[in-house]
C-alpha atoms as a PDB file:
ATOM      1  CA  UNK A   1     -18.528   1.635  18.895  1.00  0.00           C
ATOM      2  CA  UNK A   2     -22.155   2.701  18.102  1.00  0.00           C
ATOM      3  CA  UNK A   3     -20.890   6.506  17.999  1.00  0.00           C
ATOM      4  CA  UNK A   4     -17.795   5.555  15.644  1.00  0.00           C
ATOM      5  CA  UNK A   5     -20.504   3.827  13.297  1.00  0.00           C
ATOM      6  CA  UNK A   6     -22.670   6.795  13.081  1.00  0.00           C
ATOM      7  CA  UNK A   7     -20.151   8.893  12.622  1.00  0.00           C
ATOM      8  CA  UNK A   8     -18.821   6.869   9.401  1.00  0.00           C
ATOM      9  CA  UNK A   9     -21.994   6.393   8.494  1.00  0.00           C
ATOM     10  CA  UNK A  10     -22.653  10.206   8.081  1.00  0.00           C
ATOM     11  CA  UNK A  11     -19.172  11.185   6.650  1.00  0.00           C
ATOM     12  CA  UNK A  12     -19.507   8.483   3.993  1.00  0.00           C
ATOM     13  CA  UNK A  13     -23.022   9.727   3.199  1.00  0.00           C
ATOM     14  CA  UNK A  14     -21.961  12.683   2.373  1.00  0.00           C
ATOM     15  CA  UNK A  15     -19.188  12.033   0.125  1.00  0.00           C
ATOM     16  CA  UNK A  16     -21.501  11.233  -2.804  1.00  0.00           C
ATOM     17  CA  UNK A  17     -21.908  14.768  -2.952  1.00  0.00           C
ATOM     18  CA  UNK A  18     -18.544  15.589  -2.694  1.00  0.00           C
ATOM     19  CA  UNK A  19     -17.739  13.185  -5.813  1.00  0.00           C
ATOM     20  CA  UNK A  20     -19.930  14.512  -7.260  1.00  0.00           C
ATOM     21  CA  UNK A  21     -19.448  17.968  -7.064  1.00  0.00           C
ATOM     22  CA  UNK A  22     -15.697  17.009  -8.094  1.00  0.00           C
ATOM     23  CA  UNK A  23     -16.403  15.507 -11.120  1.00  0.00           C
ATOM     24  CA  UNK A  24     -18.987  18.867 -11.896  1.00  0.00           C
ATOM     25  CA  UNK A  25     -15.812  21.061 -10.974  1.00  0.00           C
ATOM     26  CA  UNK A  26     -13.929  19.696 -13.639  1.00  0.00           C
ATOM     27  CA  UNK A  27     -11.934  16.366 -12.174  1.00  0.00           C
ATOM     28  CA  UNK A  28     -11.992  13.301 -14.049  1.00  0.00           C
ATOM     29  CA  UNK A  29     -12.863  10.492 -12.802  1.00  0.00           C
ATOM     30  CA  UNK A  30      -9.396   8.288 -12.178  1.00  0.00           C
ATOM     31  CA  UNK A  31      -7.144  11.317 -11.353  1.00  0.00           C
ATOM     32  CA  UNK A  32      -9.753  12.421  -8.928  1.00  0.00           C
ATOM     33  CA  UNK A  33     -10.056   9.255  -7.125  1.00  0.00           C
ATOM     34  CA  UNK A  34      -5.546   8.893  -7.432  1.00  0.00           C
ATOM     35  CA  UNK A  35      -5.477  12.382  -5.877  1.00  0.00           C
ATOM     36  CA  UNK A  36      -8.013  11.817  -3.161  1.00  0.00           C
ATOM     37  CA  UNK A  37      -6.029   8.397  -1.617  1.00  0.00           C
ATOM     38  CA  UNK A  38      -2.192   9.261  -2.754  1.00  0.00           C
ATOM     39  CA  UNK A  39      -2.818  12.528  -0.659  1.00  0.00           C
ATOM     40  CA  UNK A  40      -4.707  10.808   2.180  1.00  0.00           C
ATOM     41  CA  UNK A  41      -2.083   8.442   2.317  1.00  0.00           C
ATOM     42  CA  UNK A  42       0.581  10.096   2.516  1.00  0.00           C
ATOM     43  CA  UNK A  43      -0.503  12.510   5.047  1.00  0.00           C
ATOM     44  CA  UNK A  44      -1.647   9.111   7.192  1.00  0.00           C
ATOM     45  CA  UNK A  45       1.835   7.882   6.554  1.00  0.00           C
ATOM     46  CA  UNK A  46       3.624  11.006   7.072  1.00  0.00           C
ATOM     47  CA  UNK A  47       1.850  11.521  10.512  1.00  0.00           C
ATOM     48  CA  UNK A  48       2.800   7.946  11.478  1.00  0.00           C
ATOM     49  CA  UNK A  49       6.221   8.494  10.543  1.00  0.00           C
ATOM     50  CA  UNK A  50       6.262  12.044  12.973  1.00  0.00           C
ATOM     51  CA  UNK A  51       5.004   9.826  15.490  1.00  0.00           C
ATOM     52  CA  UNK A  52       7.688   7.277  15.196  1.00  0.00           C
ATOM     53  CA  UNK A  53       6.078   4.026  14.796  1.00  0.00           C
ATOM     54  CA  UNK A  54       8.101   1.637  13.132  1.00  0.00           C
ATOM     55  CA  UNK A  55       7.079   0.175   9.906  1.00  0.00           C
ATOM     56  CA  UNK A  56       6.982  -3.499   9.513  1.00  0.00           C
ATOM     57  CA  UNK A  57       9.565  -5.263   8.016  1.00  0.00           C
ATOM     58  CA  UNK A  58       7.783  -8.369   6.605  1.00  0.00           C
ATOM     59  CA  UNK A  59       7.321  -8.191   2.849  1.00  0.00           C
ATOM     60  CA  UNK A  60       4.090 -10.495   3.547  1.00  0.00           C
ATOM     61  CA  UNK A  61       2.870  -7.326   5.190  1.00  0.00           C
ATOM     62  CA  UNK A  62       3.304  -4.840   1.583  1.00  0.00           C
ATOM     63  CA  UNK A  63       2.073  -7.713  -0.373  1.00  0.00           C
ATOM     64  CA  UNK A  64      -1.225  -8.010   1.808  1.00  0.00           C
ATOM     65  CA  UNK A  65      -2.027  -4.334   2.224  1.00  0.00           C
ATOM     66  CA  UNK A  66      -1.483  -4.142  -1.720  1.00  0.00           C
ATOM     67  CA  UNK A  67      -3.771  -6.325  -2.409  1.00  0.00           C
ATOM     68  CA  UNK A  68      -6.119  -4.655   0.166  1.00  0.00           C
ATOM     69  CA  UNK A  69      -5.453  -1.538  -1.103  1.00  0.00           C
ATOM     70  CA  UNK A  70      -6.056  -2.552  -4.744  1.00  0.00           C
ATOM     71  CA  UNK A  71      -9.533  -4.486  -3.573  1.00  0.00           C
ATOM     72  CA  UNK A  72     -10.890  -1.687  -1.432  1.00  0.00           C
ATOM     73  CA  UNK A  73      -9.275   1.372  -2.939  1.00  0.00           C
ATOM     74  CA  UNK A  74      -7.912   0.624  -6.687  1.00  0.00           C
ATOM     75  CA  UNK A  75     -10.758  -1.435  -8.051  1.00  0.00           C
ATOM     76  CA  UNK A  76     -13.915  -0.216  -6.040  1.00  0.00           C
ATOM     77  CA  UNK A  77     -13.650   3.562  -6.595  1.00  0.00           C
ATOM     78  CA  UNK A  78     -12.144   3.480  -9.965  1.00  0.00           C
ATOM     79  CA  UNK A  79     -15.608   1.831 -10.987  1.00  0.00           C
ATOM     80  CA  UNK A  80     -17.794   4.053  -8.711  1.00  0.00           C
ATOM     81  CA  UNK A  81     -15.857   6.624 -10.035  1.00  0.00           C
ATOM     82  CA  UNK A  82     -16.421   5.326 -14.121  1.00  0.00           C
ATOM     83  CA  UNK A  83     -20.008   4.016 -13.663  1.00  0.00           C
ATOM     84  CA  UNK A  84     -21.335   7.488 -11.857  1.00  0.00           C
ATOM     85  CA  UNK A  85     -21.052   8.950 -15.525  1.00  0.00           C
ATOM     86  CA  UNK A  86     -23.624   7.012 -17.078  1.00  0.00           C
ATOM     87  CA  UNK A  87     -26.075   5.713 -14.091  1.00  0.00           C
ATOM     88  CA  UNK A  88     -28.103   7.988 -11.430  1.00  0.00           C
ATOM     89  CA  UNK A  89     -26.623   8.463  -8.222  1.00  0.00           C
ATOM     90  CA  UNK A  90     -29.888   7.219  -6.427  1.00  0.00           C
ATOM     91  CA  UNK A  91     -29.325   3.350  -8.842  1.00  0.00           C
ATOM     92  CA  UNK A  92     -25.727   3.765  -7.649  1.00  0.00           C
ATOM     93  CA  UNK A  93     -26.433   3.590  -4.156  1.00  0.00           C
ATOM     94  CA  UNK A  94     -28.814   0.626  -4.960  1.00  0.00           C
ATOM     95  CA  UNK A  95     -25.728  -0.957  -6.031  1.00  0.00           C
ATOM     96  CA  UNK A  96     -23.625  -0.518  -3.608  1.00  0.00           C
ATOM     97  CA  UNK A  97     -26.141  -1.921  -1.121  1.00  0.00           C
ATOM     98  CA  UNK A  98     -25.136  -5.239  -1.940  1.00  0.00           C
ATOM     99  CA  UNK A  99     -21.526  -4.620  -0.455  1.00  0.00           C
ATOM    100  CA  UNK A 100     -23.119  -6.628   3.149  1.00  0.00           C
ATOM    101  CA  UNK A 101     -24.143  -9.198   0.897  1.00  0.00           C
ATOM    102  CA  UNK A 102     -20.471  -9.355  -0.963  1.00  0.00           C
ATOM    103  CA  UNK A 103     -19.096  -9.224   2.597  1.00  0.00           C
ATOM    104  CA  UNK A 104     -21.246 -12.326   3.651  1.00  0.00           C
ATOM    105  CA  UNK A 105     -20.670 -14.121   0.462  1.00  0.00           C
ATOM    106  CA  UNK A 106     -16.825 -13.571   0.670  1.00  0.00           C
ATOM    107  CA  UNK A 107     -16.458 -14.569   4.335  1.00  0.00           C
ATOM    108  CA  UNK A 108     -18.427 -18.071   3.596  1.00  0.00           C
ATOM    109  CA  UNK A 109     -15.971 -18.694   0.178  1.00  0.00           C
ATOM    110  CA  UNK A 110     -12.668 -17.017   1.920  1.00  0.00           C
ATOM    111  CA  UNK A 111     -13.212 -17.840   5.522  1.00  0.00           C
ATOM    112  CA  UNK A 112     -15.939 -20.509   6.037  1.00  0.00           C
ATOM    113  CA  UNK A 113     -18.022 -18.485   8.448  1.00  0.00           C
ATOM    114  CA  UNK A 114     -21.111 -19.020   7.997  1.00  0.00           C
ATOM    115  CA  UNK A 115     -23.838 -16.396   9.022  1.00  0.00           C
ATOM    116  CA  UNK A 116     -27.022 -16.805  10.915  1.00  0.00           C
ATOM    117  CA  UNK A 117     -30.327 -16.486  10.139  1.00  0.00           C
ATOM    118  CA  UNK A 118     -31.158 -13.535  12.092  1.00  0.00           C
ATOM    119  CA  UNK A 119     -27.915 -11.777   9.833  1.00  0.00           C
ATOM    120  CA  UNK A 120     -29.381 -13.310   6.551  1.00  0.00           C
ATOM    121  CA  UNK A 121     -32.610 -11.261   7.530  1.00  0.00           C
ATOM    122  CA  UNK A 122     -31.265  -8.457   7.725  1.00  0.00           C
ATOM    123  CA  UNK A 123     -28.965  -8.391   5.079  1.00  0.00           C
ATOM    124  CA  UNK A 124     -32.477  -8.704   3.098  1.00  0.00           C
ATOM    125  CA  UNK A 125     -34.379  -6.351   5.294  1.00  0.00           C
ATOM    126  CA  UNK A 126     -31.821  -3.853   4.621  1.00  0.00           C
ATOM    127  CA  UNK A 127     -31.569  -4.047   0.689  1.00  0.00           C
ATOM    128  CA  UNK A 128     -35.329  -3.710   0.590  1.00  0.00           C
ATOM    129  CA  UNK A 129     -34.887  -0.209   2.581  1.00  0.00           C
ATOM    130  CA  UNK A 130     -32.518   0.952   0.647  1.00  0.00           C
ATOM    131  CA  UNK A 131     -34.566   0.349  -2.521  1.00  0.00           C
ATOM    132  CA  UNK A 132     -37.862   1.986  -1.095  1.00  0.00           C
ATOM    133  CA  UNK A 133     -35.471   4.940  -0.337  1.00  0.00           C
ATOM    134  CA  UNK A 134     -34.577   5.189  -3.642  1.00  0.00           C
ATOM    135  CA  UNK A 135     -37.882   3.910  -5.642  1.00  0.00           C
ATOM    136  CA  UNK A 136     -39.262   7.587  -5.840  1.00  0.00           C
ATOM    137  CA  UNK A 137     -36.437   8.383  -7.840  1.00  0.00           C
ATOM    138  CA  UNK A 138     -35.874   5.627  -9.587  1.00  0.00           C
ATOM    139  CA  UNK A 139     -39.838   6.065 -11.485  1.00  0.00           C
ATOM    140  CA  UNK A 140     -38.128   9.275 -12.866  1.00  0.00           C
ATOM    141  CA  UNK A 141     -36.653   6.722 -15.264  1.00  0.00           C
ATOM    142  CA  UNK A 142     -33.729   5.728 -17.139  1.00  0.00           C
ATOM    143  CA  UNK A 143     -32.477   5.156 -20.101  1.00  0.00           C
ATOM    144  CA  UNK A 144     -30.781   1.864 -20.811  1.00  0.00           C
ATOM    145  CA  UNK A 145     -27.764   1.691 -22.988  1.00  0.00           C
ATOM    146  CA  UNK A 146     -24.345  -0.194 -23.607  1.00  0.00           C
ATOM    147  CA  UNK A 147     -22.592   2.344 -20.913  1.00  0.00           C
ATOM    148  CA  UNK A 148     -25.867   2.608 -18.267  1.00  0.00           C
ATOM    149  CA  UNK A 149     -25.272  -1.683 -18.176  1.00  0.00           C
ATOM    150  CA  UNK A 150     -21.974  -1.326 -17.807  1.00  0.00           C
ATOM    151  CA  UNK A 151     -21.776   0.941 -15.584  1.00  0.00           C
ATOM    152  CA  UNK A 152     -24.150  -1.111 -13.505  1.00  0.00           C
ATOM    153  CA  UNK A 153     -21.430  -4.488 -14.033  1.00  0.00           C
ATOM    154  CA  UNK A 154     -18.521  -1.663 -12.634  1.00  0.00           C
ATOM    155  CA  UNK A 155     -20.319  -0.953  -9.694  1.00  0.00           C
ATOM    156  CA  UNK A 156     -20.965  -4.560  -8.492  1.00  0.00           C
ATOM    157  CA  UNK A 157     -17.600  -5.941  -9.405  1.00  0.00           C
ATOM    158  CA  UNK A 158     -16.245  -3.174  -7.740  1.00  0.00           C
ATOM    159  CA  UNK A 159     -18.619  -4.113  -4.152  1.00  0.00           C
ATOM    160  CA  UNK A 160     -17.424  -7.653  -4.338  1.00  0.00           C
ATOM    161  CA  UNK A 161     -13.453  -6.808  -4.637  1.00  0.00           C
ATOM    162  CA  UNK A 162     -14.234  -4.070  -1.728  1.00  0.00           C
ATOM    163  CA  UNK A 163     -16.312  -6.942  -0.099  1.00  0.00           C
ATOM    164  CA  UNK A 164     -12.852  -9.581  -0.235  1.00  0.00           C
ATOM    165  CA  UNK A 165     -10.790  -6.747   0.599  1.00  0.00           C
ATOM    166  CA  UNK A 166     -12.404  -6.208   3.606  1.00  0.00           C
ATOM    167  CA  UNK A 167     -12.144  -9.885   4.878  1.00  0.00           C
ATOM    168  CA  UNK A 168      -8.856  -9.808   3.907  1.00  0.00           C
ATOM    169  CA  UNK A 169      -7.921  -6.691   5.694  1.00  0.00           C
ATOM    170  CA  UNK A 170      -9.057  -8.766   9.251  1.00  0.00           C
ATOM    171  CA  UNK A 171      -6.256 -11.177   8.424  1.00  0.00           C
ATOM    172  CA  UNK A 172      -3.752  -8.519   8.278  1.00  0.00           C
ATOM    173  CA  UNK A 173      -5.349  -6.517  11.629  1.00  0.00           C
ATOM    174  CA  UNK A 174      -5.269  -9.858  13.415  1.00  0.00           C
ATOM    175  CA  UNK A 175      -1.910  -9.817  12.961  1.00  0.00           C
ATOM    176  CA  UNK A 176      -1.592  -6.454  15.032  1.00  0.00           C
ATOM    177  CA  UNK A 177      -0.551  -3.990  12.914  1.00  0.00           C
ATOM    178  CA  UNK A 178      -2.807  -0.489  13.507  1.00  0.00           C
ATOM    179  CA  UNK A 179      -5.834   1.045  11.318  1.00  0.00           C
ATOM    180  CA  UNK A 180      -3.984   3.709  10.900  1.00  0.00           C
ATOM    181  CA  UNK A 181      -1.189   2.183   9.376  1.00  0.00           C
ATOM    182  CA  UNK A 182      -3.059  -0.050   7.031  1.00  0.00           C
ATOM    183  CA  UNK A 183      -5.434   2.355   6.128  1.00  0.00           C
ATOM    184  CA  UNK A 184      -2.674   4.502   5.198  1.00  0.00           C
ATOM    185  CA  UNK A 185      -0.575   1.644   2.979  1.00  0.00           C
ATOM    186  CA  UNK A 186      -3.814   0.449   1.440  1.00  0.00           C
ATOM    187  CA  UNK A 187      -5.082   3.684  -0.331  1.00  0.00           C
ATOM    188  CA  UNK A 188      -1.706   4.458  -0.958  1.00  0.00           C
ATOM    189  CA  UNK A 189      -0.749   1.373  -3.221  1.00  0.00           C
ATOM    190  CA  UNK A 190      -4.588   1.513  -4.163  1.00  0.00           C
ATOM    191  CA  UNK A 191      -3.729   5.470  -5.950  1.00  0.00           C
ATOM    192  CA  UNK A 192      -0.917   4.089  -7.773  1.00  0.00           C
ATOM    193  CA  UNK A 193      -3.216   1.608  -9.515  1.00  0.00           C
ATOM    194  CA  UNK A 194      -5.801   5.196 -10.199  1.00  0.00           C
ATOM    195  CA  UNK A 195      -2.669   6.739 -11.385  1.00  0.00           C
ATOM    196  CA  UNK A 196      -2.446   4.353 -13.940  1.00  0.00           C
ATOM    197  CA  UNK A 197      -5.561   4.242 -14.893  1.00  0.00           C
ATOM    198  CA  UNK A 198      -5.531   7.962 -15.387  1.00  0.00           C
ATOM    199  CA  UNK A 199      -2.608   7.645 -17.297  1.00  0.00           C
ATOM    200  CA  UNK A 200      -3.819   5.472 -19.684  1.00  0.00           C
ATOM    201  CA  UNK A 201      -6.870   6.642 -20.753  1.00  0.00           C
ATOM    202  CA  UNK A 202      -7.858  10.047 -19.540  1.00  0.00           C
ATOM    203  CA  UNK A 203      -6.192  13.703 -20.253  1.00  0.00           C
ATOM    204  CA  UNK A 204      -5.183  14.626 -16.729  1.00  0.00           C
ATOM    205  CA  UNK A 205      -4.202  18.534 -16.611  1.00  0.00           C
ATOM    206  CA  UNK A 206      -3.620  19.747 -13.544  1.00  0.00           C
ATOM    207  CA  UNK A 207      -5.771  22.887 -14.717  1.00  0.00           C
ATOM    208  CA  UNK A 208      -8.699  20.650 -14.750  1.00  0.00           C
ATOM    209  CA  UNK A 209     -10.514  20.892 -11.499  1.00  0.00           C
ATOM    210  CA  UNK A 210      -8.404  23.837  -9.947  1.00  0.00           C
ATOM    211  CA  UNK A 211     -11.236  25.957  -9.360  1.00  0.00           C
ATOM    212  CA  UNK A 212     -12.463  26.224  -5.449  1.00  0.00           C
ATOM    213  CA  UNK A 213     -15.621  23.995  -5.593  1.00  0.00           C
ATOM    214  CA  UNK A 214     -13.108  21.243  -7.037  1.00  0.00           C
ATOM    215  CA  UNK A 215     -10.372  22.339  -4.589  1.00  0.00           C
ATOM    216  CA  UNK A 216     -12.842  22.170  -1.914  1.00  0.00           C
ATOM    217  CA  UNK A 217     -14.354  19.060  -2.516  1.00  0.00           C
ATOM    218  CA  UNK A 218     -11.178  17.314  -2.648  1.00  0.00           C
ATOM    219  CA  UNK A 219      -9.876  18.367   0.861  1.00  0.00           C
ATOM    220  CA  UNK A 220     -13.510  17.131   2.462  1.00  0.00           C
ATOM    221  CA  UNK A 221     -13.099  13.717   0.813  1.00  0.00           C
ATOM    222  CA  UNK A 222      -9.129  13.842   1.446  1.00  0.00           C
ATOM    223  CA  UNK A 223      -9.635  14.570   5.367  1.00  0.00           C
ATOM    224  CA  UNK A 224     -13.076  13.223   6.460  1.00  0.00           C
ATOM    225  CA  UNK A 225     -13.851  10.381   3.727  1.00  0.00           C
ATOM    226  CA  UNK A 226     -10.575   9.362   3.559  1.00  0.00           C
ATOM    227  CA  UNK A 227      -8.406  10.097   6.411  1.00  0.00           C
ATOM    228  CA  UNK A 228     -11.143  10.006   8.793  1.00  0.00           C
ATOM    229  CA  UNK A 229     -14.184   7.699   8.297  1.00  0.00           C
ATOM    230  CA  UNK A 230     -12.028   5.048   6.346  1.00  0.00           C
ATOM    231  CA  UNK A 231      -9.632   4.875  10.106  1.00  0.00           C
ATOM    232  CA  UNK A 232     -13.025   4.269  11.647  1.00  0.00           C
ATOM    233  CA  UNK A 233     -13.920   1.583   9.152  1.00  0.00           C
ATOM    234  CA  UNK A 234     -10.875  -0.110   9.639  1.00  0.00           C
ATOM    235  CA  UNK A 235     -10.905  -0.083  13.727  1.00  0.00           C
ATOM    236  CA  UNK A 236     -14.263  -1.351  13.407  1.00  0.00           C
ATOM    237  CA  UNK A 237     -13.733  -4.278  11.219  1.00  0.00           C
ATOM    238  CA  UNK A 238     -10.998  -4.996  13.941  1.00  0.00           C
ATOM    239  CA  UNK A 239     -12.852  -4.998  17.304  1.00  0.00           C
ATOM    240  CA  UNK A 240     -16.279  -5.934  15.401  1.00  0.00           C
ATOM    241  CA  UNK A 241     -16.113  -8.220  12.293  1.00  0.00           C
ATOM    242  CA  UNK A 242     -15.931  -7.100   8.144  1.00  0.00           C
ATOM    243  CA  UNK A 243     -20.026  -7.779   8.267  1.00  0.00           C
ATOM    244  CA  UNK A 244     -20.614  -4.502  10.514  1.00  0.00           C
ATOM    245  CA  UNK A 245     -19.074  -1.464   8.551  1.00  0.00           C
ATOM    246  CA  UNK A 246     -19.650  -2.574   5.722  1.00  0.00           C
ATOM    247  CA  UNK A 247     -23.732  -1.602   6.502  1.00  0.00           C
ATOM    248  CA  UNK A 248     -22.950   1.830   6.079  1.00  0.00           C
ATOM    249  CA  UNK A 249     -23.783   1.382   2.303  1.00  0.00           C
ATOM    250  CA  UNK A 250     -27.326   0.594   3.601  1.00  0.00           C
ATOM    251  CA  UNK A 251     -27.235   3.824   5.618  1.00  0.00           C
ATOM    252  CA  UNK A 252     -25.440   6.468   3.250  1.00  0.00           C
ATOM    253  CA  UNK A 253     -28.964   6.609   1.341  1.00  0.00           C
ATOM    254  CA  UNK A 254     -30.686   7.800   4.354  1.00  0.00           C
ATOM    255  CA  UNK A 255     -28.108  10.164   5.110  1.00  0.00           C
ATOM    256  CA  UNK A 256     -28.416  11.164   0.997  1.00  0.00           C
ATOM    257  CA  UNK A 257     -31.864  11.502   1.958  1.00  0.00           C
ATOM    258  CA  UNK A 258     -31.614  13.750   4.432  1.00  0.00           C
ATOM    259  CA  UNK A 259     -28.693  15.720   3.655  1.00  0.00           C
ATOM    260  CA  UNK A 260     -31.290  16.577   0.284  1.00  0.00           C
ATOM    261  CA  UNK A 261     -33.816  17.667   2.316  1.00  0.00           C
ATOM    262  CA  UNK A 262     -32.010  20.122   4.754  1.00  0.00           C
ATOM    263  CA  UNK A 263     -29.756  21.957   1.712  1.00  0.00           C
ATOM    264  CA  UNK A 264     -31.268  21.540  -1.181  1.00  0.00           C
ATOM    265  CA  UNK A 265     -34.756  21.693  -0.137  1.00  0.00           C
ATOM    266  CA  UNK A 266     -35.570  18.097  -1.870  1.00  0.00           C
ATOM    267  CA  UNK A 267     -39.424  16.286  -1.123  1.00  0.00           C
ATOM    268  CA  UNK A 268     -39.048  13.109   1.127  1.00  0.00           C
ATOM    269  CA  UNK A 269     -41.940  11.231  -0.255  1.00  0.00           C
ATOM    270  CA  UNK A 270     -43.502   8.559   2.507  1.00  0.00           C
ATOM    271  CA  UNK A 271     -42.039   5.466   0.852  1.00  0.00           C
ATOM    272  CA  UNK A 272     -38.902   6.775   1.906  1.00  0.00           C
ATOM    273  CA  UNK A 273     -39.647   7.757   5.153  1.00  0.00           C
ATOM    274  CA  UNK A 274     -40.922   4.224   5.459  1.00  0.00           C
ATOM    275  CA  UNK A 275     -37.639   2.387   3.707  1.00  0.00           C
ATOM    276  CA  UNK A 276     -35.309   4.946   5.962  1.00  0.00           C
ATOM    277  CA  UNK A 277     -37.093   2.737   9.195  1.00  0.00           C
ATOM    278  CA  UNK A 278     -36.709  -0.337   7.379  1.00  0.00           C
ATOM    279  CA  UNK A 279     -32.959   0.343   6.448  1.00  0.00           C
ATOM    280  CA  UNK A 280     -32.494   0.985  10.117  1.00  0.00           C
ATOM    281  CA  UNK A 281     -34.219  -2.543  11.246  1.00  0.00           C
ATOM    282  CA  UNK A 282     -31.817  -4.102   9.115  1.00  0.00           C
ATOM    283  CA  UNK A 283     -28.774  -3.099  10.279  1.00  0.00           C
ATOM    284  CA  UNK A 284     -29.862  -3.979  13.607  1.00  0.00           C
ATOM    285  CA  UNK A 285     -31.142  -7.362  12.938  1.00  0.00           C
ATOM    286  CA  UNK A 286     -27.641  -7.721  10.531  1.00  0.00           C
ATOM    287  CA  UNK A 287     -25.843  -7.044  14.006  1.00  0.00           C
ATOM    288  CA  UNK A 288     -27.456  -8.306  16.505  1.00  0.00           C
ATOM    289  CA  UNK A 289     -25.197 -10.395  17.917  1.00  0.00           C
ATOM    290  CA  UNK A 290     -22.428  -7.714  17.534  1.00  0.00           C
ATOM    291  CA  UNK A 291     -25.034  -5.337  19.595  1.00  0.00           C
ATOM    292  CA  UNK A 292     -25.264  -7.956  22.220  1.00  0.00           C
ATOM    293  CA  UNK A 293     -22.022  -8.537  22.628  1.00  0.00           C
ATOM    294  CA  UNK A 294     -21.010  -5.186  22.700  1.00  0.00           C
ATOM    295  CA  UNK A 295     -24.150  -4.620  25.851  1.00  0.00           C
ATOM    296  CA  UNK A 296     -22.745  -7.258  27.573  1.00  0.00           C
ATOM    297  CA  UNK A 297     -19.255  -5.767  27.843  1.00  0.00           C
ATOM    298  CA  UNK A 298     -20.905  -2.479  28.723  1.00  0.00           C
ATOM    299  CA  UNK A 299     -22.527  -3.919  31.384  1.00  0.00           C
ATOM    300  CA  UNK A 300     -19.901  -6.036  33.003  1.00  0.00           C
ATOM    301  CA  UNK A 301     -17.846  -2.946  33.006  1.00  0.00           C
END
């Protein structure tokens, strides 16, 4: 479990870059995401299918993963996608820290769980990391306009429909249908809502983008983001609970952080350094009891 996490942790850290470098390629920004989750998909689905697993039958089944996939795949990235125009991508990360906060929020209103003290900590803990990670950056400034605040709205409607989305998703794993499978459906019906999207308001050559960086960026996101670290998202909110992936947002600046340092030869300033070991003592107080639980099977094994 702990090796799944850091692995999703690291892949989704690193596909900031890859939207980003997307979007410098030539992409824009719905027909990127639409291409990057009908693709994924569909090879999920196609692989399944090779496989032979039966699909479900149940219609309640398509209607849930729909609105999963339009949650966690249709409305979150088509505003990370939209706001990373006009805000930094260090403010952007700030905002998607809140998703274990959404996550919390959502399973109180949705499914009355209520969290403990110890998780409340470190939900806190863990924000305040991820904005010492980020504060050296942020003093470079910004400048605030119509699009910078509503870029910032985008972003943190678009945590708290991934944030229900991912409760929701539990539901439709408790039923015992696969990761895999649901994965698959969800960013599949999710890239039909990008599609339209795309249709409606952007130009949406297929020249635009085609060059190798773009090409190349797409197949990381495709195969690791997508295909990848989103399966191991989904098997952990099954044998876990929604609260624990969804920390990786508190992670992916740390990873961001480092990631900047090793390749593009970027300062780590001590604040940082200091909010990285925070970040890190949240996440463990947020999951402590998912830790403990986890020890105690290890052990009686």
């Amino acid at each position: 479990m702990i090796v799944a996490y850091i692995i999703m942790c690291f892949i989704y850290g690193t596909t900031f870059l890859g939207i980003k470098l997307g979007i410098i390629a030539g992409f824009t920004p719905f027909f990127y995401a639409s291409l990057r989750f009908s693709i994924a998909g569909i090879l999920i689905l196609a692989f399944l299918l090779f496989k032979r697993i039966t699909l479900p039958r149940d219609t309640k089944f398509y209607t849930d993963v729909a609105f999963v996939g339009m949650c966690m795949t249709g409305i979150e990235f088509a505003g990370f996608y939209w706001a990373e125009q006009y805000i930094s991508s260090s403010f952007a990360a700030l905002l998607a820290a809140s998703t274990p906060l959404m996550v919390t929020l959502s399973n109180r209103v949705i499914e009355k769980e209520k969290s403990s003290r110890v998780e409340n900590a470190g939900i806190a803990i863990g924000f305040v990391g991820v904005l010492l990670i980020v504060f050296p950056r942020l003093q470079e400034g910004f400048e605030l306009t119509n699009y910078w605040l509503l870029g910032s709205l985008a972003i943190i409607i678009a945590e708290l429909f991934y944030a229900i989305g991912t409760v929701k998703s539990r539901k439709v794993l408790a039923a015992g249908y696969s990761p895999a499978l649901i994965n698959g459906f969800q960013m599949f019906f999710g890239s039909l809502f990008l599609f339209a999207l795309s249709f409606l308001f952007e130009d949406h050559l297929l020249e635009s983008g085609g060059n190798l960086l773009g090409i190349s960026s797409l197949v990381y996101l495709v195969v690791f983001g997508s295909i990848i670290a989103s399966g191991i998202y989904y098997w952990l909110v099954k044998v876990t609970n929604p609260l624990l992936p969804s920390t990786w947002t508190y992670v992916s600046p740390l990873i961001a952080l480092v990631v900047g340092y090793l390749w593009l030869n970027e300062t780590i300033h001590f604040i940082s350094f200091v909010g990285a070991i925070v970040v890190l003592g949240g996440v463990f107080l947020t999951n402590y009891k998912t830790f403990q639980t986890f020890l105690a099977k290890q052990k009686a094994a």
